[in-house]
Protein backbone atom coordinates (compact mmCIF):
# COMPACT_ATOMS: atom_id res chain seq x y z
CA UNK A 1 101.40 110.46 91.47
CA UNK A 2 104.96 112.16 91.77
CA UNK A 3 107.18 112.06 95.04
CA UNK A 4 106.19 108.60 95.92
CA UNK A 5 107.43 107.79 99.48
CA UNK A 6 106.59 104.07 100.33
CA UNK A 7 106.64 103.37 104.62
CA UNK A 8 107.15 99.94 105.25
CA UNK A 9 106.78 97.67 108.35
CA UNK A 10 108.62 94.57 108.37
CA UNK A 11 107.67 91.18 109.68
CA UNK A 12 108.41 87.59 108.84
CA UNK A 13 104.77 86.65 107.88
CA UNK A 14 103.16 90.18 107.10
CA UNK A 15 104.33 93.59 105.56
CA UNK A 16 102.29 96.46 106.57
CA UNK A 17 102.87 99.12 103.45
CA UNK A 18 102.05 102.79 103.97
CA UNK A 19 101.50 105.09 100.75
CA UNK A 20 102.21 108.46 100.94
CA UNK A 21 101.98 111.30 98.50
CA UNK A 22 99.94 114.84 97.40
CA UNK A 23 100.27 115.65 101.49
CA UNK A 24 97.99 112.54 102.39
CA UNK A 25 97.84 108.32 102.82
CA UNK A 26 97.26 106.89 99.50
CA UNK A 27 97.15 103.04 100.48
CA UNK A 28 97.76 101.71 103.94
CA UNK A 29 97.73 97.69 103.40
CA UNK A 30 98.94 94.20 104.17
CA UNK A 31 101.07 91.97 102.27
CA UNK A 32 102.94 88.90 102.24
CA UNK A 33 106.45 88.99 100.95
CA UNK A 34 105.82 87.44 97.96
CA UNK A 35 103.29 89.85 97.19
CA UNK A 36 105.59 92.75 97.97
CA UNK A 37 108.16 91.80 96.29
CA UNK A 38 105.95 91.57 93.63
CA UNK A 39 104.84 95.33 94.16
CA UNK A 40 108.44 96.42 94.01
CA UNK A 41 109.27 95.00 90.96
CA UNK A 42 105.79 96.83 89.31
CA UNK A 43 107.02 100.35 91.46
CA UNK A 44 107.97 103.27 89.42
CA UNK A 45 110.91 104.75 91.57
CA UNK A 46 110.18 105.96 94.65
CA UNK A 47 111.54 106.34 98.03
CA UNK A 48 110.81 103.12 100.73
CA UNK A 49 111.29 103.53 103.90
CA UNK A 50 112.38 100.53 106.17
CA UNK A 51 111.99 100.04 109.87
CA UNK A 52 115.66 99.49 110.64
CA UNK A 53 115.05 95.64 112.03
CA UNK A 54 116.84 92.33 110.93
CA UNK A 55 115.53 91.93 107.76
CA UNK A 56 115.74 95.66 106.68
CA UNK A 57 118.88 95.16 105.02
CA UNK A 58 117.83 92.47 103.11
CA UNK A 59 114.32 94.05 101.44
CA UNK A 60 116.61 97.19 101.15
CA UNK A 61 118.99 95.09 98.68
CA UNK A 62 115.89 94.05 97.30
CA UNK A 63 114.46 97.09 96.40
CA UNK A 64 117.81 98.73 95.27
CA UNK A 65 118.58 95.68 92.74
CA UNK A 66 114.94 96.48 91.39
CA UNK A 67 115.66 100.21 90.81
């Protein structure tokens, strides 16, 4: 899939993760976050979104470091 963009909802205990590409929802799901920083060190680039919250700034550094 090209033009990735990745909508996420932060939390402390839960990540909600919204897929988005080809016009539609790919994958709307839940994830810990170990398990999404897992999934951001497997995703190709792509834009991700962040709720602007506490921890936003944080996941964004994240993210960035992992290309």
């Amino acid at each position: 899939m090209k033009n990735l963009i990745i909508g996420v909802d932060l939390a402390a205990k839960v990540i909600q993760v919204c897929v988005y590409a080809d016009k539609k929802v790919q994958s709307n799901r839940e994830m810990t976050p170990k398990q999404f920083s897992a999934y951001l060190s497997n995703l190709s680039p792509s834009l991700v979104v962040f709720e602007a919250c506490a921890s936003s700034n944080y996941w964004n550094q994240i993210a960035t470091s992992l290309g």
